[in-house]
N, C-alpha and C. Protein backbone atom coordinates (compact mmCIF):
# COMPACT_ATOMS: atom_id res chain seq x y z
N UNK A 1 24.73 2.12 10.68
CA UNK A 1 24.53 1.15 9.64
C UNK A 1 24.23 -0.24 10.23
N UNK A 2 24.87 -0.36 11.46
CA UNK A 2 25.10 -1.96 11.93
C UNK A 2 23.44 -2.02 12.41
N UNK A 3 22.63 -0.78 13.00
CA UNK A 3 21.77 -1.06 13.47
C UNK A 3 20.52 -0.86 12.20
N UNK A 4 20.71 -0.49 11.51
CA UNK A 4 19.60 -0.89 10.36
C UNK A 4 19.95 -2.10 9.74
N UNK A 5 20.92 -2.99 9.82
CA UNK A 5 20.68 -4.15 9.46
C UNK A 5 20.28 -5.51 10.10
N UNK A 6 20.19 -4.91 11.84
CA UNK A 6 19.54 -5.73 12.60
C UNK A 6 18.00 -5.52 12.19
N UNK A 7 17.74 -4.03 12.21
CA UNK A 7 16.17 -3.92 12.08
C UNK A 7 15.98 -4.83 10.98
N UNK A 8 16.34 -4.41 10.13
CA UNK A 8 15.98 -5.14 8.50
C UNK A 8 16.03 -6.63 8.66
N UNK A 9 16.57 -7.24 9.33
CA UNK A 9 17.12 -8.60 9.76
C UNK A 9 15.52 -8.79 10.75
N UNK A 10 15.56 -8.14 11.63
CA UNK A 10 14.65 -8.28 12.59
C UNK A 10 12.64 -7.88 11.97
N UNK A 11 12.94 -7.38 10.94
CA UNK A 11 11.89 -6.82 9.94
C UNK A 11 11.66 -8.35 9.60
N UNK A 12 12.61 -8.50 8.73
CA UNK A 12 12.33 -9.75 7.87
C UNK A 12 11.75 -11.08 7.98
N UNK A 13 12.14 -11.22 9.72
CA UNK A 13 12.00 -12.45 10.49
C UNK A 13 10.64 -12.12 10.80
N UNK A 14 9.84 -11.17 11.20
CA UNK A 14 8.75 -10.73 11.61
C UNK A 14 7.49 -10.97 10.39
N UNK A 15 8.32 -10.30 9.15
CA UNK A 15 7.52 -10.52 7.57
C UNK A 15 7.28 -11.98 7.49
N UNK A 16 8.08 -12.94 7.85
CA UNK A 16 8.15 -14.12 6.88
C UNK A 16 7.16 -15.03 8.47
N UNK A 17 7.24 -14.48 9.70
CA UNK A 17 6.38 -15.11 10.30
C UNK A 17 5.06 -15.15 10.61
N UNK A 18 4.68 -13.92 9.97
CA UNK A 18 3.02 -13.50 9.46
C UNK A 18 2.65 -13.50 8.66
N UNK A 19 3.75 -13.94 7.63
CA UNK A 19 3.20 -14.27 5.89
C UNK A 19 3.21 -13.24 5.27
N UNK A 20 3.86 -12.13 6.20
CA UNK A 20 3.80 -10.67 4.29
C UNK A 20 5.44 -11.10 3.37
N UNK A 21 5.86 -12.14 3.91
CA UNK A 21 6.95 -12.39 2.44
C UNK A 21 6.20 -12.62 0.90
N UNK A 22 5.51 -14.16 1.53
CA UNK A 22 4.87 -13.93 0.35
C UNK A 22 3.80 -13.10 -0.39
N UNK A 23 3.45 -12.38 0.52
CA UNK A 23 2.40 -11.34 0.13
C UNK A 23 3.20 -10.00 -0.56
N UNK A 24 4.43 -9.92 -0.20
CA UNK A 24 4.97 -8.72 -0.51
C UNK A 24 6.47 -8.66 -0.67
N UNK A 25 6.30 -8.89 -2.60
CA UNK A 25 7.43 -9.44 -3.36
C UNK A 25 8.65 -8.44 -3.08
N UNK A 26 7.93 -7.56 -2.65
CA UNK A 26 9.73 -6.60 -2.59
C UNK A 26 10.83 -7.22 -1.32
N UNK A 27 9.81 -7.66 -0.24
CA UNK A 27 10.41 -7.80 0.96
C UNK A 27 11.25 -9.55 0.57
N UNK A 28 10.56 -9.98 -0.35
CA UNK A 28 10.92 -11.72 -0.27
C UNK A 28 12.46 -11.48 -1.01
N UNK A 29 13.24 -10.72 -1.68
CA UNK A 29 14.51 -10.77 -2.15
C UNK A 29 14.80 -9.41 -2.53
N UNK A 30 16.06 -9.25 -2.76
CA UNK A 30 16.86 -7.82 -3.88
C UNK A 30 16.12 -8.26 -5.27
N UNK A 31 16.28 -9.73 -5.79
CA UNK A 31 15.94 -10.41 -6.99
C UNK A 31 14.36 -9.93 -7.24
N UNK A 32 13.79 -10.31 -6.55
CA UNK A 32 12.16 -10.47 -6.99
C UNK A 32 11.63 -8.90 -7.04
N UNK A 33 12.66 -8.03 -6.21
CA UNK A 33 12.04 -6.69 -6.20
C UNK A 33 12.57 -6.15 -7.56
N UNK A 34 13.30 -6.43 -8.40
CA UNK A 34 12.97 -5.76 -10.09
C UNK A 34 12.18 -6.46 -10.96
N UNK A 35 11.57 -7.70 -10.65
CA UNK A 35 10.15 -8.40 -11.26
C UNK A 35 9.36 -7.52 -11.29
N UNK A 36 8.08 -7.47 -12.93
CA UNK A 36 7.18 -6.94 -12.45
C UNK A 36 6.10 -7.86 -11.95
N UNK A 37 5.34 -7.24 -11.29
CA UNK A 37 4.16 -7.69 -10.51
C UNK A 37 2.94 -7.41 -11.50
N UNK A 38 2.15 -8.40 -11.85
CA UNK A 38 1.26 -8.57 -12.32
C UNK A 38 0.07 -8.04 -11.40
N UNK A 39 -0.83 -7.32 -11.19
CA UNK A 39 -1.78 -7.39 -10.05
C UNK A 39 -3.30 -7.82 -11.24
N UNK A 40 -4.30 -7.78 -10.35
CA UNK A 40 -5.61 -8.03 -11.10
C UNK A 40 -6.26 -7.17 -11.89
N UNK A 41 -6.88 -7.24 -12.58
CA UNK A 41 -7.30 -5.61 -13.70
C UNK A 41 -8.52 -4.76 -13.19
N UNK A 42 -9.40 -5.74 -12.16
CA UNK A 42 -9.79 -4.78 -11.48
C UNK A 42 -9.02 -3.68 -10.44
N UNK A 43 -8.25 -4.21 -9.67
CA UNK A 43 -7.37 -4.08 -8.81
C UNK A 43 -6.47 -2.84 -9.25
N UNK A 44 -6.00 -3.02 -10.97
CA UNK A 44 -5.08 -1.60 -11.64
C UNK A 44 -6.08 -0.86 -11.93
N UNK A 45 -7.44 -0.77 -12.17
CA UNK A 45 -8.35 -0.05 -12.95
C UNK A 45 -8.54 1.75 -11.62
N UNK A 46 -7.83 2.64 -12.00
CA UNK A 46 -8.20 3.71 -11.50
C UNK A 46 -9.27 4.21 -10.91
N UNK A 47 -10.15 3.69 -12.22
CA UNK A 47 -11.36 4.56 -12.07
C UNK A 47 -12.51 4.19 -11.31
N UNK A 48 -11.96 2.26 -11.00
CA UNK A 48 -12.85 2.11 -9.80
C UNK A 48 -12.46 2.15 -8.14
N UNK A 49 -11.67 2.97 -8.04
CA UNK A 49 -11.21 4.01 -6.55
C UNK A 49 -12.31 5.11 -6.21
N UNK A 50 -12.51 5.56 -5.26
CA UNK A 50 -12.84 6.63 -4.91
C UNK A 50 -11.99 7.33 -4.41
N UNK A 51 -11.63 8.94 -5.22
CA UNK A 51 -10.54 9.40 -5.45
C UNK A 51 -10.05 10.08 -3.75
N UNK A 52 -9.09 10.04 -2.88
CA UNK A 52 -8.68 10.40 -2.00
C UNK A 52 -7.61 11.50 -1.95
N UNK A 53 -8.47 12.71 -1.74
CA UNK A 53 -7.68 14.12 -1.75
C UNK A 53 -6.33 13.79 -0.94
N UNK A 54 -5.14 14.44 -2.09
CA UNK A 54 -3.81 14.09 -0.97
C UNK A 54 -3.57 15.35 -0.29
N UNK A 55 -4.66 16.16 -0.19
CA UNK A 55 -4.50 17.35 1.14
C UNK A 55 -5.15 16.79 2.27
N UNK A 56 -6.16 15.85 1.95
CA UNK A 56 -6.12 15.02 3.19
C UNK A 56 -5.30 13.97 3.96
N UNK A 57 -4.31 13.56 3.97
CA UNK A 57 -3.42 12.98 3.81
C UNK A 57 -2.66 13.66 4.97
N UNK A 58 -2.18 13.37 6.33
CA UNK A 58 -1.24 14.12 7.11
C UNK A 58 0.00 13.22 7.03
N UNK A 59 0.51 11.82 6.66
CA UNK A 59 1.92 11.42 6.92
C UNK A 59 2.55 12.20 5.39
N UNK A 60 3.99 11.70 5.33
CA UNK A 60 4.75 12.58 4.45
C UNK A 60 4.46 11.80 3.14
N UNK A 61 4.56 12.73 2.07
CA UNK A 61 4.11 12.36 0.59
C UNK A 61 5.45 11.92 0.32
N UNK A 62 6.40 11.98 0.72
CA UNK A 62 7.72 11.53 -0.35
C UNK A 62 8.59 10.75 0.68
N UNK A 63 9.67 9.62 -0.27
CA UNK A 63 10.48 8.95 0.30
C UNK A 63 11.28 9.00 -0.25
N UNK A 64 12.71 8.06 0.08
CA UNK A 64 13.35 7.37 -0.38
C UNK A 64 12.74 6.04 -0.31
N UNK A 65 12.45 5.45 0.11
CA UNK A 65 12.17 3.94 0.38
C UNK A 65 10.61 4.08 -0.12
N UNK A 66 10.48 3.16 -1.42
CA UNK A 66 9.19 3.38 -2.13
C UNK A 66 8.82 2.35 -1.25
N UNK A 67 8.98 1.15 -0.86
CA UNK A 67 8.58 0.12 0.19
C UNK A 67 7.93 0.53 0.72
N UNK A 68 8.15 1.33 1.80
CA UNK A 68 7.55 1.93 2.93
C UNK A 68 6.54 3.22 2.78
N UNK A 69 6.66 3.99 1.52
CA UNK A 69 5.98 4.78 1.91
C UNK A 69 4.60 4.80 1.54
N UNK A 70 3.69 4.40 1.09
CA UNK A 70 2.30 3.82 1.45
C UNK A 70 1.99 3.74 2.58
N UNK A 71 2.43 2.78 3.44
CA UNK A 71 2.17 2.54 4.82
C UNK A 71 2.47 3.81 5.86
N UNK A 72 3.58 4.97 5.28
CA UNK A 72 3.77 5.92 6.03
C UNK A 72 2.58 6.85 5.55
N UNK A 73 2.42 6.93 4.54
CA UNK A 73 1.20 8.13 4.37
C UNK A 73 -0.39 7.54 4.41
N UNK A 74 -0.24 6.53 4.57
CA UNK A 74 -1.91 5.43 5.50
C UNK A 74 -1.84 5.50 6.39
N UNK A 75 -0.77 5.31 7.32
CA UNK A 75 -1.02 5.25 8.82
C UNK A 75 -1.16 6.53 9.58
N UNK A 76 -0.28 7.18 8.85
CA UNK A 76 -0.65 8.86 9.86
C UNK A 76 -2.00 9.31 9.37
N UNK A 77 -2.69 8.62 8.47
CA UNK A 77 -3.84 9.21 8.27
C UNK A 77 -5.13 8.35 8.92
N UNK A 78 -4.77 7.41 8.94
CA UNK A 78 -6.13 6.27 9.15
C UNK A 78 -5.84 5.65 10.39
N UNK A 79 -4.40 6.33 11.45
CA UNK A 79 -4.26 5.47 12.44
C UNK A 79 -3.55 3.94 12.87
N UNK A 80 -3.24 3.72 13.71
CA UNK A 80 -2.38 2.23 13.44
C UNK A 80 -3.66 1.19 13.59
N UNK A 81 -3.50 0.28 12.49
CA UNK A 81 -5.03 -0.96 12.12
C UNK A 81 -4.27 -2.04 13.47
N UNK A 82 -5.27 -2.24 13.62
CA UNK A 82 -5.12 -4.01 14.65
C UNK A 82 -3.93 -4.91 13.67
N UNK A 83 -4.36 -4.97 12.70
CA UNK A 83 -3.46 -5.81 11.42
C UNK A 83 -2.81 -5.73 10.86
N UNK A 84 -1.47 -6.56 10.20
CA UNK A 84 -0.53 -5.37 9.61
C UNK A 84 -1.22 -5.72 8.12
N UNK A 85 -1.24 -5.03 6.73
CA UNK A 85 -1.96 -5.14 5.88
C UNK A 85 -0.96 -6.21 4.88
N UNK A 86 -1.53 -6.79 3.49
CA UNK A 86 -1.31 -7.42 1.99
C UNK A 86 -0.86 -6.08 1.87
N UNK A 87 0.44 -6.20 1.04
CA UNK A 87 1.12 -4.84 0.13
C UNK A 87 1.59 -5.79 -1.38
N UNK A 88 1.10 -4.80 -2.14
CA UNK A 88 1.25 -5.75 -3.99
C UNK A 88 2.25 -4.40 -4.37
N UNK A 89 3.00 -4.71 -5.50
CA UNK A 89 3.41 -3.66 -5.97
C UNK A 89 3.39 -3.94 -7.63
N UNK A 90 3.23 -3.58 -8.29
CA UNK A 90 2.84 -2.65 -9.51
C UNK A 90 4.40 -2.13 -10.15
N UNK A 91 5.46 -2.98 -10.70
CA UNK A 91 6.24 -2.06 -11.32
C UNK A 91 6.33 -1.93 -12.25
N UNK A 92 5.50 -2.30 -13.09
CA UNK A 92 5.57 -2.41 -14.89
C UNK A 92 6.23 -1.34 -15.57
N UNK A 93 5.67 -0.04 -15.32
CA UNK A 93 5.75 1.01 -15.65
C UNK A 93 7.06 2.12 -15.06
N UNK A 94 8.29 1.94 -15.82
CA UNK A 94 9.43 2.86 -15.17
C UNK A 94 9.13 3.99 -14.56
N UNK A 95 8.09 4.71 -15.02
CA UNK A 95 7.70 6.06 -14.75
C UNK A 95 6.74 6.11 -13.40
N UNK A 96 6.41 5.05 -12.82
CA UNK A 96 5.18 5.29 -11.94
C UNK A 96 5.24 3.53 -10.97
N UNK A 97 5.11 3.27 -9.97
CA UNK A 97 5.23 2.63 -8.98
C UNK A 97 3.53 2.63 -8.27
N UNK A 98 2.98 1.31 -8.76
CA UNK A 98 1.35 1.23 -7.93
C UNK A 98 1.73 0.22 -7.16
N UNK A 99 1.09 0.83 -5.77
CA UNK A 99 1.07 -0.16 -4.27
C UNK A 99 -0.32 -0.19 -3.94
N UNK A 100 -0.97 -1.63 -3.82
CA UNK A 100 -2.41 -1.85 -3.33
C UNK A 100 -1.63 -1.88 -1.91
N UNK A 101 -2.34 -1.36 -1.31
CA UNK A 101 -2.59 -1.89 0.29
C UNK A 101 -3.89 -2.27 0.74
N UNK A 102 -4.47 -3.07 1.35
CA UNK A 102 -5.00 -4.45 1.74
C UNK A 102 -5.12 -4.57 3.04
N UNK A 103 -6.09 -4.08 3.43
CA UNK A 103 -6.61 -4.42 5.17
C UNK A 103 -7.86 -4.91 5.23
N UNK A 104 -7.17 -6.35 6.01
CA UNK A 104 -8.64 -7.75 5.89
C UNK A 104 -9.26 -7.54 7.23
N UNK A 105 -10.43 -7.81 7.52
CA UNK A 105 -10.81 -8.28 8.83
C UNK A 105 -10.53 -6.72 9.69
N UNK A 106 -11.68 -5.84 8.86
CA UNK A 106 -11.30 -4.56 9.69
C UNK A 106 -12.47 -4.73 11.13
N UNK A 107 -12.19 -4.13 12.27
CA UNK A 107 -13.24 -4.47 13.36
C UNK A 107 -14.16 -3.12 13.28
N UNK A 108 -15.00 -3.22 12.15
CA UNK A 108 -15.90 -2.24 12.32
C UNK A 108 -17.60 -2.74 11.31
N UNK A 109 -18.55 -2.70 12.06
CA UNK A 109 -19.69 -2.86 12.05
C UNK A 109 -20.55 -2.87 10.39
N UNK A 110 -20.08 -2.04 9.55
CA UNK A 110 -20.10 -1.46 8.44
C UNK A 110 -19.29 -2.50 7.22
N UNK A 111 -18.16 -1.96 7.42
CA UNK A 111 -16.73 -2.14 6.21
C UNK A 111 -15.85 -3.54 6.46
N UNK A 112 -15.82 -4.45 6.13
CA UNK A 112 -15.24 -5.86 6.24
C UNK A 112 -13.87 -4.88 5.82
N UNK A 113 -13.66 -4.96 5.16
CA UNK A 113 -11.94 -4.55 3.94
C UNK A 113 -12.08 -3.35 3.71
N UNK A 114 -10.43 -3.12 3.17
CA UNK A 114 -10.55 -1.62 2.84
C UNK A 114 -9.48 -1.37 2.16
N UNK A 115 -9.42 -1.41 0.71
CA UNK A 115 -7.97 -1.30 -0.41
C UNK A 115 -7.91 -0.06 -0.90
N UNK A 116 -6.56 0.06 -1.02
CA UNK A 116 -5.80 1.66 -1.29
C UNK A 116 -4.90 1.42 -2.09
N UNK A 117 -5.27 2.27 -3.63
CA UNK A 117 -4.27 2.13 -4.33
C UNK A 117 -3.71 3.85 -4.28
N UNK A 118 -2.18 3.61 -3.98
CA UNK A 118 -1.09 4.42 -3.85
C UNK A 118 0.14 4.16 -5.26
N UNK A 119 -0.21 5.58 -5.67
CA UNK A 119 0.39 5.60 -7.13
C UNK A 119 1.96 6.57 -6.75
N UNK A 120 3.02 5.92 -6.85
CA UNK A 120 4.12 7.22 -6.87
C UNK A 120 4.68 7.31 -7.95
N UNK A 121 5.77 8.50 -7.88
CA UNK A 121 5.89 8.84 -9.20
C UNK A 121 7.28 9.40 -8.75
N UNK A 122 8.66 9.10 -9.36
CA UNK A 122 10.47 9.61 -8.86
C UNK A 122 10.34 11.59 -9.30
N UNK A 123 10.73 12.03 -7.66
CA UNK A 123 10.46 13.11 -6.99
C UNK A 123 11.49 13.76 -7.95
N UNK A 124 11.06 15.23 -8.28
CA UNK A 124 11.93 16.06 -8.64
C UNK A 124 13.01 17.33 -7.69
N UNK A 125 13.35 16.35 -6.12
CA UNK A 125 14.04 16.67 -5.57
C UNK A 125 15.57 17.06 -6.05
N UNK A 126 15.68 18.08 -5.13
CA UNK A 126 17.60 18.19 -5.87
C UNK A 126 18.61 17.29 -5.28
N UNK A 127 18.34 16.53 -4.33
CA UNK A 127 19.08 15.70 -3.79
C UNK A 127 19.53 14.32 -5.07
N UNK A 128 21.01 13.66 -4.40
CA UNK A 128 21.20 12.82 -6.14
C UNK A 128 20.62 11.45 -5.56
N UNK A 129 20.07 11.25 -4.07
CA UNK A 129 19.32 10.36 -3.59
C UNK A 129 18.00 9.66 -4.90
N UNK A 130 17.51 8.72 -5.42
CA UNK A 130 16.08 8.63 -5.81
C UNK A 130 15.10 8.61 -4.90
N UNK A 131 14.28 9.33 -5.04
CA UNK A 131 13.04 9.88 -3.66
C UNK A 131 11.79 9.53 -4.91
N UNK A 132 10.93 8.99 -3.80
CA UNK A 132 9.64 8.93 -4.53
C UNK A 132 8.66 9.66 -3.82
N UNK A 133 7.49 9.94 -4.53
CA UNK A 133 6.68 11.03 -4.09
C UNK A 133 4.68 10.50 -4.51
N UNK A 134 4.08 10.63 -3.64
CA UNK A 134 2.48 10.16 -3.85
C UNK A 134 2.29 10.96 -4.98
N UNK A 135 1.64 10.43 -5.77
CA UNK A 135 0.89 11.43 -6.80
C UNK A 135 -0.53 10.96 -6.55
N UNK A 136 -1.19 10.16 -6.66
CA UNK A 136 -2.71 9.73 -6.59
C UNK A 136 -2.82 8.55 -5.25
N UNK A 137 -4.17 8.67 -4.79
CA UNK A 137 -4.54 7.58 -3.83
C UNK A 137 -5.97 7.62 -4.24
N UNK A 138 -6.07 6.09 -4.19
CA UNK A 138 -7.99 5.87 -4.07
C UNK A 138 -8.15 4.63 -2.84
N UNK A 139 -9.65 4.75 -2.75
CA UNK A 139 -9.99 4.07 -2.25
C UNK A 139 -11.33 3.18 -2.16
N UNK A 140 -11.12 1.55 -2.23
CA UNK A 140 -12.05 1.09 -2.21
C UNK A 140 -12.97 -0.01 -0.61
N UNK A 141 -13.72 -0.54 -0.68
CA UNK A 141 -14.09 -1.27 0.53
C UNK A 141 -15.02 -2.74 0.05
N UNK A 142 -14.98 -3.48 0.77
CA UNK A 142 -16.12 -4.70 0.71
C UNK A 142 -17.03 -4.52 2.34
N UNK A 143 -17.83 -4.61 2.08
CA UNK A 143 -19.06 -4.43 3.10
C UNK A 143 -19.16 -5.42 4.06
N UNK A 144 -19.74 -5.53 5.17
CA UNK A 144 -19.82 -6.62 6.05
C UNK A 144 -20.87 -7.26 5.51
N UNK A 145 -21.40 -8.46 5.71
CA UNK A 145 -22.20 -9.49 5.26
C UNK A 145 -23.77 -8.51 5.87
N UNK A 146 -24.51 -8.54 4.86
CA UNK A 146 -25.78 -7.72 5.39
C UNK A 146 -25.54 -6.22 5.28
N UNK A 147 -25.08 -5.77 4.99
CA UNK A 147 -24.28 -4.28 5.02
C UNK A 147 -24.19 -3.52 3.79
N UNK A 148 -24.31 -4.65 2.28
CA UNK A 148 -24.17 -3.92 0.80
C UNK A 148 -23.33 -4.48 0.41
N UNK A 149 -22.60 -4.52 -1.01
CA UNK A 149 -21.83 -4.51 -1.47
C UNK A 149 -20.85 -5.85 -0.95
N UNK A 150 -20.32 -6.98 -1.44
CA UNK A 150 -19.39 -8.08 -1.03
C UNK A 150 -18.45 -7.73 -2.26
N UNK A 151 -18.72 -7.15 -2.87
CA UNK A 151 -17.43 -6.91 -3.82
C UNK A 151 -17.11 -5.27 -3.76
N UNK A 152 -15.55 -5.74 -4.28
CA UNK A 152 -14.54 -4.45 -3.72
C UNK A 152 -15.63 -3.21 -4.66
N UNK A 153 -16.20 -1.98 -4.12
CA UNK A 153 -16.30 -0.83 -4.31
C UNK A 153 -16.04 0.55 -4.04
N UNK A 154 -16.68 1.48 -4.10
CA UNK A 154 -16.72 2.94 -3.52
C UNK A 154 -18.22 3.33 -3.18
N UNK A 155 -19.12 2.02 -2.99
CA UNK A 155 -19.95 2.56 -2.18
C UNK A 155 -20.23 2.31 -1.00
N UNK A 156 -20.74 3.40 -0.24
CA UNK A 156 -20.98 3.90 1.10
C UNK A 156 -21.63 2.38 1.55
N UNK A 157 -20.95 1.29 2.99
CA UNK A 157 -21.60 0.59 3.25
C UNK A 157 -22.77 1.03 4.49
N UNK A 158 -23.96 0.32 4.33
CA UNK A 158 -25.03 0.80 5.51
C UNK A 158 -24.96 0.55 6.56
């Protein structure tokens, strides 16, 4: 116990010196993490994702820690980014938990950005733990300058 509250301690100091406190209301208090989060309506709109099979997907679909698990089932799939990403969260809805994740300044020739909305949904595990579990992921991109597209889409940049 003593040593997850150094991490968390040592987490926190790390968050607030790269700026994901304010980027990422769960981490800034206990308080602000039962606020809901307003995000943008493009940003909630489903249907402009391009839908991301979760059999493609190799990190684990379920948690306890809804915080974290976005970033666990992005990174085993897409690799560790140069950057650590913007995380928004979405709690309006008791039934369902939306996390944008947000990677700026990707180093690739093509794709400037690259946003992932990660939808979970409270696991019907038998444990009396609350576990959350992926139900949907999409994905969108902004293009490099000359490349297509400067606004967030799902089309293929050239």
């Amino acid at each position: 116990m003593l040593m997850n509250l150094r991490w968390r301690s040592s987490f926190l100091a790390f968050c607030s010196a790269v700026g994901m406190i304010g980027a990422n209301p769960i981490l800034a208090s206990s308080e602000s993490a039962t606020k809901p989060i307003k995000l943008s309506v493009n940003a909630t709109q489903r249907s402009a994702y391009a839908v991301v099979p979760l059999s493609s997907l190799k990190g684990t679909l379920a948690s306890g820690d809804v915080t974290q698990l976005p970033l666990m089932v992005l990174s085993s799939s897409m690799g560790q980014p140069k950057r650590l990403p913007k995380i928004e969260f979405d709690r309006t809805n008791p039934t369902r938990i939306v996390a944008l994740v947000t990677y700026l300044g990707l180093e690739d020739d093509s794709i400037k950005n690259v946003r992932y909305r990660v939808e979970m949904v409270p696991s019907d595990s038998l444990c009396s733990c609350q576990r959350w579990e992926v139900s949907w992921v999409g994905r969108q991109q902004q293009c490099q300058s000359g490349r297509g597209s400067q606004d967030w889409t799902t089309q293929v940049c050239s």
